[in-house]
N, C-alpha and C. Protein backbone atom coordinates (compact mmCIF):
# COMPACT_ATOMS: atom_id res chain seq x y z
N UNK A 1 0.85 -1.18 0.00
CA UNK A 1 0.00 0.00 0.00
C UNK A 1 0.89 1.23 0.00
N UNK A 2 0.97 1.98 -0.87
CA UNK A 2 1.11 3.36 -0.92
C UNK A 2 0.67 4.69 -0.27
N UNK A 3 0.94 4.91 0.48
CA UNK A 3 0.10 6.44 1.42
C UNK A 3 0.60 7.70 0.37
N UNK A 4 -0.62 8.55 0.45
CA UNK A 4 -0.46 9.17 -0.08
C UNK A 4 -0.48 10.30 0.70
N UNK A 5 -0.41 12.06 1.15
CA UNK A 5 -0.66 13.14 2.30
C UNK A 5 -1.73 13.27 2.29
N UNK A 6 -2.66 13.29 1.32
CA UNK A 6 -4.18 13.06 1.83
C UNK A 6 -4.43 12.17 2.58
N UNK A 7 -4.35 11.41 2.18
CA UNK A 7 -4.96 9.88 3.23
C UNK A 7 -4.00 10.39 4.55
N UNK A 8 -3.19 10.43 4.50
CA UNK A 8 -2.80 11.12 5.87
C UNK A 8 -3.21 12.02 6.20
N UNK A 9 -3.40 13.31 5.68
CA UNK A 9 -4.37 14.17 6.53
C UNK A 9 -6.13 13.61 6.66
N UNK A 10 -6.28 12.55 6.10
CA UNK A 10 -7.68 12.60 6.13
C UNK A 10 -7.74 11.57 7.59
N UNK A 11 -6.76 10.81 7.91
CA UNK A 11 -6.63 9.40 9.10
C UNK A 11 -6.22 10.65 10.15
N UNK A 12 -5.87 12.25 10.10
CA UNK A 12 -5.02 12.47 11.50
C UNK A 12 -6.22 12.57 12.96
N UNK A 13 -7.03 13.08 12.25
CA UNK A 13 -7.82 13.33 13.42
C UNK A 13 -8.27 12.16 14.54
N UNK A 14 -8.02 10.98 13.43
CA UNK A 14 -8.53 9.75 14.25
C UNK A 14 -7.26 8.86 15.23
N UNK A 15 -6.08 9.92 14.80
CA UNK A 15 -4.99 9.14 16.01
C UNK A 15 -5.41 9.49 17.27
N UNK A 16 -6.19 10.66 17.79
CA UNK A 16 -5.93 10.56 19.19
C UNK A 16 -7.41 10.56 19.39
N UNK A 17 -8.32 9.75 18.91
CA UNK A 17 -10.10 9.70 19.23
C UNK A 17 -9.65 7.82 20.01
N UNK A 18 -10.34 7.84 21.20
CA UNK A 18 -10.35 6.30 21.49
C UNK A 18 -11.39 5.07 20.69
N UNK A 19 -11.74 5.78 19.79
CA UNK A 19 -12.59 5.12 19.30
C UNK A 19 -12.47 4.92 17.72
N UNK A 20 -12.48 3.43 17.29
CA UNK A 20 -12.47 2.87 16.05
C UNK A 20 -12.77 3.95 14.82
N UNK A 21 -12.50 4.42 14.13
CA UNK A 21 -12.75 5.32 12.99
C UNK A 21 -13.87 4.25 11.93
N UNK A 22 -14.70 3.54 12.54
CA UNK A 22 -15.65 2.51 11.51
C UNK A 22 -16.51 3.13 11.14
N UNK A 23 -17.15 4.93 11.08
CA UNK A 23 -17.65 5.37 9.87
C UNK A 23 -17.48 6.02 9.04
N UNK A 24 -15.75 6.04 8.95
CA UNK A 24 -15.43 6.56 7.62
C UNK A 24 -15.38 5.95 6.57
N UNK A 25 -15.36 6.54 5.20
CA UNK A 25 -15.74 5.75 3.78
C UNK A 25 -14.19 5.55 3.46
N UNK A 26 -13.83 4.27 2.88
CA UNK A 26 -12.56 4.27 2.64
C UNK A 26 -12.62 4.89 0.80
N UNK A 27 -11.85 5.89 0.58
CA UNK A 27 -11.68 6.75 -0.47
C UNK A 27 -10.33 6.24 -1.24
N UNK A 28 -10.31 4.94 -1.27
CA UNK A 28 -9.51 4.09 -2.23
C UNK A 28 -10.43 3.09 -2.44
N UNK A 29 -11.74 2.84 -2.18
CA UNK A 29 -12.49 1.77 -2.18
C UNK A 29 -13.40 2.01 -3.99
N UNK A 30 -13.73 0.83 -4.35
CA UNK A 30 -13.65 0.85 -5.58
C UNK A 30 -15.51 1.05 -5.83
N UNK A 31 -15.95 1.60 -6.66
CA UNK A 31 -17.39 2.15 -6.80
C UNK A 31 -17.90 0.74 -6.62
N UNK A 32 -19.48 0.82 -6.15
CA UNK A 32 -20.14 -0.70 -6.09
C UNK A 32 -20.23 -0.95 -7.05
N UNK A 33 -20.39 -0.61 -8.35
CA UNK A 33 -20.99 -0.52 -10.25
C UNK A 33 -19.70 -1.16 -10.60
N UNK A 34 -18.64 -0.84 -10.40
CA UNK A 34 -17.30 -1.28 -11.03
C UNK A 34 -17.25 -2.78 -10.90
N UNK A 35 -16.68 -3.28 -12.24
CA UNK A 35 -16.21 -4.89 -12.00
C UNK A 35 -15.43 -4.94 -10.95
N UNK A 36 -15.75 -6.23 -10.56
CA UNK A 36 -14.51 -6.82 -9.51
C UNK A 36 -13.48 -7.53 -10.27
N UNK A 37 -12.29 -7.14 -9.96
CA UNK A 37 -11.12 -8.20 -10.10
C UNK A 37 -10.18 -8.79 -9.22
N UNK A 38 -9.67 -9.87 -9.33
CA UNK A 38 -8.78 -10.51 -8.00
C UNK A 38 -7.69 -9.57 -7.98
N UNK A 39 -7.55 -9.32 -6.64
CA UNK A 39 -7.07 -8.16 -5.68
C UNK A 39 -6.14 -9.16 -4.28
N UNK A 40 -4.58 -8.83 -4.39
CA UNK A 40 -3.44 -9.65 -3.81
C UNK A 40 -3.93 -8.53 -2.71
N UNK A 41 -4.35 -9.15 -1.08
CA UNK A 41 -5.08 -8.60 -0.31
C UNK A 41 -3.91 -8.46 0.73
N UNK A 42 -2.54 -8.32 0.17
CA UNK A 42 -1.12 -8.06 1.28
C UNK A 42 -1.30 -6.59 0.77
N UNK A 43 -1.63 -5.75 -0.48
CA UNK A 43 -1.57 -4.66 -0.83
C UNK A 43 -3.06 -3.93 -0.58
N UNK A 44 -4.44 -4.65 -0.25
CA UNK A 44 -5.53 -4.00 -0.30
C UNK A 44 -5.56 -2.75 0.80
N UNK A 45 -5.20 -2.98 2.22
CA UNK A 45 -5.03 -1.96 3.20
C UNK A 45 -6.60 -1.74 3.72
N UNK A 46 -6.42 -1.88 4.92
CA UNK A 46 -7.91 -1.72 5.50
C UNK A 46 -7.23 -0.06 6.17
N UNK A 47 -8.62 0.41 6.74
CA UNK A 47 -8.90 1.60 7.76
C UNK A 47 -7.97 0.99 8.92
N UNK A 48 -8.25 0.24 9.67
CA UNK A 48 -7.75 -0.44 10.78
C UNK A 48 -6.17 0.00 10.85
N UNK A 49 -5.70 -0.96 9.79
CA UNK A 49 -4.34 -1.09 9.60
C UNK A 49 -3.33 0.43 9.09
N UNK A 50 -4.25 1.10 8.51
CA UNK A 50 -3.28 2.23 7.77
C UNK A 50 -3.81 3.01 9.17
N UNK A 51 -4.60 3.23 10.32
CA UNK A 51 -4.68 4.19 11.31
C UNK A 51 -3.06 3.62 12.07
N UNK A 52 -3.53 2.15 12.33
CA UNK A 52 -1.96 1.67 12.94
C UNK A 52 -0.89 2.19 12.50
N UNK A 53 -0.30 2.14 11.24
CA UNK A 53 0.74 2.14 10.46
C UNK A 53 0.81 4.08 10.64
N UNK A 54 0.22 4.63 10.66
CA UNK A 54 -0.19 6.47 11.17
C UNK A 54 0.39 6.43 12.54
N UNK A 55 -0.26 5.83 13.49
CA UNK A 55 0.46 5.82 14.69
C UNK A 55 2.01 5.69 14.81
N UNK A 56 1.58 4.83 14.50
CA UNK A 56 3.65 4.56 14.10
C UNK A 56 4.72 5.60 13.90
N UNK A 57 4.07 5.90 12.16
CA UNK A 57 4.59 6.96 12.04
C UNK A 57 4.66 8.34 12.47
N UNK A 58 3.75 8.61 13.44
CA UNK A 58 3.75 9.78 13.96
C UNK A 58 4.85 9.50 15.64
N UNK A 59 4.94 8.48 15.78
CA UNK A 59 5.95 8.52 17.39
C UNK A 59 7.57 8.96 16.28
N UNK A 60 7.78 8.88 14.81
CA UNK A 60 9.11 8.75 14.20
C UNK A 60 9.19 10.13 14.59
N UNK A 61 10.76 10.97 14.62
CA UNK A 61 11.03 11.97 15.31
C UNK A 61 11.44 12.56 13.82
N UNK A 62 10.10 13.13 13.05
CA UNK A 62 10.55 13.42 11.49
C UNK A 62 10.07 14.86 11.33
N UNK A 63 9.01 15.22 12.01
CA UNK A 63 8.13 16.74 12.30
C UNK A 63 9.21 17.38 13.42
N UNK A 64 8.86 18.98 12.90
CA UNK A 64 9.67 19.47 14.02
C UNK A 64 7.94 20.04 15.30
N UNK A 65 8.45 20.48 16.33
CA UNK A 65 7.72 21.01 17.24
C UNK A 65 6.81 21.83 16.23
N UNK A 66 7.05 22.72 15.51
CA UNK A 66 6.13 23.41 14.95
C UNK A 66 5.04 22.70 13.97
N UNK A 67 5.25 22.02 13.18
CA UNK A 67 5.11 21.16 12.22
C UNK A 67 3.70 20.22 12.96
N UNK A 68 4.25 19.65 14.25
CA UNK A 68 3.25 18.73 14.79
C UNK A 68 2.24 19.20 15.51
N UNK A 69 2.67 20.52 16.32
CA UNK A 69 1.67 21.93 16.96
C UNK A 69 0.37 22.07 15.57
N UNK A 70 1.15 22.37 14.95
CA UNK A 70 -0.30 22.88 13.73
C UNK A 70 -0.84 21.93 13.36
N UNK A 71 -0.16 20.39 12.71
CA UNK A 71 -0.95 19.24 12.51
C UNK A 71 -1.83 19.18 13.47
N UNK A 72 -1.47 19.35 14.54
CA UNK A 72 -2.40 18.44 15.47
C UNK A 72 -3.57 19.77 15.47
N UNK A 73 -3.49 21.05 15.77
CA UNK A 73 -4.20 21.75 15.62
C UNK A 73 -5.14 21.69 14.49
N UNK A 74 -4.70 21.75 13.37
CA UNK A 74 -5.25 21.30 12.14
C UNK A 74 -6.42 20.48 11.93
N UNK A 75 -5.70 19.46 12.57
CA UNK A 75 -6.51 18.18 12.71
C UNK A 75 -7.90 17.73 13.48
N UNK A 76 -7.49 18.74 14.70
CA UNK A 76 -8.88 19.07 15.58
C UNK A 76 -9.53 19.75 15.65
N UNK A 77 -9.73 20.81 14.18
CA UNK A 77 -10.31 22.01 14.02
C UNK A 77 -11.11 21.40 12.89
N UNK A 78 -11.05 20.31 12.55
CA UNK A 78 -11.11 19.32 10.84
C UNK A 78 -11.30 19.85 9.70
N UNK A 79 -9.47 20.48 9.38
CA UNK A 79 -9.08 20.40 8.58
C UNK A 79 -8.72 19.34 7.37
N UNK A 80 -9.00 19.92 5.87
CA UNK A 80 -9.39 19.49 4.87
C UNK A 80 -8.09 19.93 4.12
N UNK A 81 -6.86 19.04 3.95
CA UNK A 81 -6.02 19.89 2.50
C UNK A 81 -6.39 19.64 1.44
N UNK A 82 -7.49 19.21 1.12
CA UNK A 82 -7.92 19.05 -0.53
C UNK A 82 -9.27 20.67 -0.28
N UNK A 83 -9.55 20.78 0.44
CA UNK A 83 -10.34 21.96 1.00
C UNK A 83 -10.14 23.14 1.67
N UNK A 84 -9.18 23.50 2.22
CA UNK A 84 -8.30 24.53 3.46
C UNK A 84 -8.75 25.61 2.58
N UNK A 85 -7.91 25.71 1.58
CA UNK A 85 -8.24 27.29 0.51
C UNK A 85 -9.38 27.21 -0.08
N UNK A 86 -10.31 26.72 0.16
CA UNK A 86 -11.77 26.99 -1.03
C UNK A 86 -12.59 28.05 -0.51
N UNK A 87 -12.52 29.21 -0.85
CA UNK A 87 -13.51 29.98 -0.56
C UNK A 87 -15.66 29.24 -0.37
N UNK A 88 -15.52 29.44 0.43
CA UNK A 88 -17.11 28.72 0.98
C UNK A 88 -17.28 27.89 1.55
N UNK A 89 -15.91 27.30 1.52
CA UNK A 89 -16.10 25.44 2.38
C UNK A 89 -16.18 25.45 3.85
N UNK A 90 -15.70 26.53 4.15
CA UNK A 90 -16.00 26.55 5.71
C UNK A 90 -16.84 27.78 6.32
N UNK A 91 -17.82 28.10 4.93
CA UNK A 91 -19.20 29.30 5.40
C UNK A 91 -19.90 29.05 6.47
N UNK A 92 -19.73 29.69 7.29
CA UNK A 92 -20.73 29.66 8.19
C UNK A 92 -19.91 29.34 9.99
N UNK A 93 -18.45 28.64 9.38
CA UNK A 93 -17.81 28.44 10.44
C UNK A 93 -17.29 29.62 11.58
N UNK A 94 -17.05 29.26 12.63
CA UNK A 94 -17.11 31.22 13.33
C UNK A 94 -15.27 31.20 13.30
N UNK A 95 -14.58 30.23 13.21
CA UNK A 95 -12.75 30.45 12.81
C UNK A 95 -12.56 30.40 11.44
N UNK A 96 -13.51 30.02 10.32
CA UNK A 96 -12.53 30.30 8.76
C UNK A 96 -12.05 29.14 9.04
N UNK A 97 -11.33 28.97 7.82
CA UNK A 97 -10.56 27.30 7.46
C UNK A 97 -9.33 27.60 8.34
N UNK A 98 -9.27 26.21 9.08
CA UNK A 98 -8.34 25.92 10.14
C UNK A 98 -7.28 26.79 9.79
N UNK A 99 -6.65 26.36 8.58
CA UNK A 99 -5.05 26.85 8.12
C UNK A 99 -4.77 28.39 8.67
N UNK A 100 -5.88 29.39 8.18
CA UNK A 100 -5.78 30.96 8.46
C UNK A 100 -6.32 30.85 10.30
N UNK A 101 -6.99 29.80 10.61
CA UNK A 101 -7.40 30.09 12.38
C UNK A 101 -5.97 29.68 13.03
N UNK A 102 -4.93 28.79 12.32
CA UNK A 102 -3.73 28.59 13.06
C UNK A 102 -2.71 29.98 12.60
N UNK A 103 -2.88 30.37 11.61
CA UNK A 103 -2.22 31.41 11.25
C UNK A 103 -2.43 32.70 12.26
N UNK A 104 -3.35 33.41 11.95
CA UNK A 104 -4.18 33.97 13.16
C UNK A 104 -3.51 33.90 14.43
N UNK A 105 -3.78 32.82 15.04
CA UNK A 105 -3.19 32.74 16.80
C UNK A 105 -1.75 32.51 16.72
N UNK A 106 -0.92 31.97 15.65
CA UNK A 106 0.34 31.42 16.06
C UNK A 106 1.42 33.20 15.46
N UNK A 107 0.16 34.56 14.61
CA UNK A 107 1.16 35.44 13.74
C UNK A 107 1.83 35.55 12.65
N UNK A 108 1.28 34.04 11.97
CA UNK A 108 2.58 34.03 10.63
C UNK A 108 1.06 34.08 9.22
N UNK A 109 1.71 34.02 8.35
CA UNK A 109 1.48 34.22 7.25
C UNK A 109 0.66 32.42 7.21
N UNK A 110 -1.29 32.93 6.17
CA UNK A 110 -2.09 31.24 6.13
C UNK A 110 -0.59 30.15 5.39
N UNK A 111 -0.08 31.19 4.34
CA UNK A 111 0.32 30.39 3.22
C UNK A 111 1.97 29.09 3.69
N UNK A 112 2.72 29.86 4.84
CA UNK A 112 3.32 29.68 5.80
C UNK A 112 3.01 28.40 6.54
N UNK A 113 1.57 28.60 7.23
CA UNK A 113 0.75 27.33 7.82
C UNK A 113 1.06 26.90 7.25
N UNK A 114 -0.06 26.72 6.02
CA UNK A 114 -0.34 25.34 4.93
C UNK A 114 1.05 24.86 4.34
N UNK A 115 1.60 25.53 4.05
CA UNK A 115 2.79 25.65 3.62
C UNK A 115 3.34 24.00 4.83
N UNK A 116 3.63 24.55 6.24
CA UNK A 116 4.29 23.75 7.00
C UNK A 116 3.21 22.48 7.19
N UNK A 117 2.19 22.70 7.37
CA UNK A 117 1.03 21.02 7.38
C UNK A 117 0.82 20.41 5.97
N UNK A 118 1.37 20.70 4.80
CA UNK A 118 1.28 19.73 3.84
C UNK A 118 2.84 19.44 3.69
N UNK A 119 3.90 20.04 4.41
CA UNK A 119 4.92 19.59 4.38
C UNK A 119 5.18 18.09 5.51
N UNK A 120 4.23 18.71 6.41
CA UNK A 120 4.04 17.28 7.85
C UNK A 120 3.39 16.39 7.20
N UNK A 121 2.17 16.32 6.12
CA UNK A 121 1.68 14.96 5.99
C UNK A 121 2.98 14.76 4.96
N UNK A 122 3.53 15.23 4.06
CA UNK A 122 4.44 14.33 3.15
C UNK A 122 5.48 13.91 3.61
N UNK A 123 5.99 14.46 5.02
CA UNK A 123 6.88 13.35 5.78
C UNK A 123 6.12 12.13 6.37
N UNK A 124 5.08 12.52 6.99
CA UNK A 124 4.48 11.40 7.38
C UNK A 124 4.50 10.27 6.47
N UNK A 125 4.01 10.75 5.20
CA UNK A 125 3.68 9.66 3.96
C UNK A 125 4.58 9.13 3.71
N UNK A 126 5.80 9.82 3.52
CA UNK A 126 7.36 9.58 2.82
C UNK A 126 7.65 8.35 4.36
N UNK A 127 7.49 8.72 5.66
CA UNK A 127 7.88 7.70 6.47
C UNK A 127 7.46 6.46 6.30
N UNK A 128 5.61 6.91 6.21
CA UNK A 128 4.76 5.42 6.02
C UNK A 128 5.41 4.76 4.63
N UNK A 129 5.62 5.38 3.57
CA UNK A 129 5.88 4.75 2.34
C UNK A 129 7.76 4.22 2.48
N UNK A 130 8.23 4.15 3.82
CA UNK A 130 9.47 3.76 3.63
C UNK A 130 10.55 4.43 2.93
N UNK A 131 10.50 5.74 2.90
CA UNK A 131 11.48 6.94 1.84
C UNK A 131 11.98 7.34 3.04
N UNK A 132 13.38 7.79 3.06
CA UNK A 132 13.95 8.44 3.93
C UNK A 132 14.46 9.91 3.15
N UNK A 133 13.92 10.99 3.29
CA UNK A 133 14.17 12.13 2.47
C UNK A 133 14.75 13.21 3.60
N UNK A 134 15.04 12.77 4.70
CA UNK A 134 15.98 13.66 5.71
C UNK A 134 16.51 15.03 5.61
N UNK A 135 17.43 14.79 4.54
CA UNK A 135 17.81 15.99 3.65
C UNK A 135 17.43 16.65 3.33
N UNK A 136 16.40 16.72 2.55
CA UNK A 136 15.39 17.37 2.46
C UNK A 136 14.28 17.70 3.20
N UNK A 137 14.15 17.81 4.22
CA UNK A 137 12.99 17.81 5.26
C UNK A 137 13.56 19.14 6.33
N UNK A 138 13.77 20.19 5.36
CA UNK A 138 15.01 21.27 6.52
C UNK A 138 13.32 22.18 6.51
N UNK A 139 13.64 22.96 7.51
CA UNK A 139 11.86 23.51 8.05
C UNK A 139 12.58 24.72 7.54
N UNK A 140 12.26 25.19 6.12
CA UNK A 140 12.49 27.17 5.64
C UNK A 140 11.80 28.10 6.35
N UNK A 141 10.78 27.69 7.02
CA UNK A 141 10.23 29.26 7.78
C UNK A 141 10.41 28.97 8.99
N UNK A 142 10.51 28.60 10.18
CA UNK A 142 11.02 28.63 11.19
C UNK A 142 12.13 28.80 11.93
């Protein structure tokens, strides 16, 4: 299985809930209409297992302090990175899309945020997916 930073930002909120994430839709799952074909089920990946394999990767010491402050903030405000910048998606909300409500309290620039939480899920991913990109993982705005 391949992780991708979506699927990681979409599993974060459910690392620290004590409770099973069993009504989310899995968004690699294949339409009911679509043929079936035999599927090698070491690569299928359940909910279960990729929240585990999240855990994991989040004890790796790959985020800096800032990085994991806003994820986690992010995450419990339920934040959307396929959604953060859409004008309307969060109408009606009384903070605006998480990204500018962490921007806001922490002083820096939304683009800055987002900037540093889509940089945290692609370490995350790069960890889950077994890449070691170290080198590249230097924090430019902090």
């Amino acid at each position: 299985m391949t992780y991708t930073p979506g699927q990681v930002a979409h599993l974060l909120p459910y690392l620290w809930d004590e409770y099973l994430p069993s009504g989310l839709d899995n968004p690699v799952k294949a339409d009911p209409d679509m043929p079936r074909g035999s599927t090698d089920v070491s690569h299928k990946g359940t909910w279960m297992a990729m929240l585990a394999d999240l855990r994991l990767a989040w004890e790796e010491p790959v985020l800096t302090d800032d990085e994991r402050r806003r994820v986690l903030h992010f995450a419990l405000l339920g934040g959307d990175l396929d959604n953060d910048g859409i004008e309307g998606f969060y109408k009606g909300s009384p903070v605006g899309p998480p990204a500018q409500h962490i921007a806001k309290h922490e002083g820096k620039d939304p683009r800055t945020v987002r900037g540093s939480i889509n940089r945290a899920a692609e370490k995350l991913a790069d960890v889950l997916n077994g890449i070691d990109r170290s080198e590249e993982w230097e924090d430019p705005d902090d």
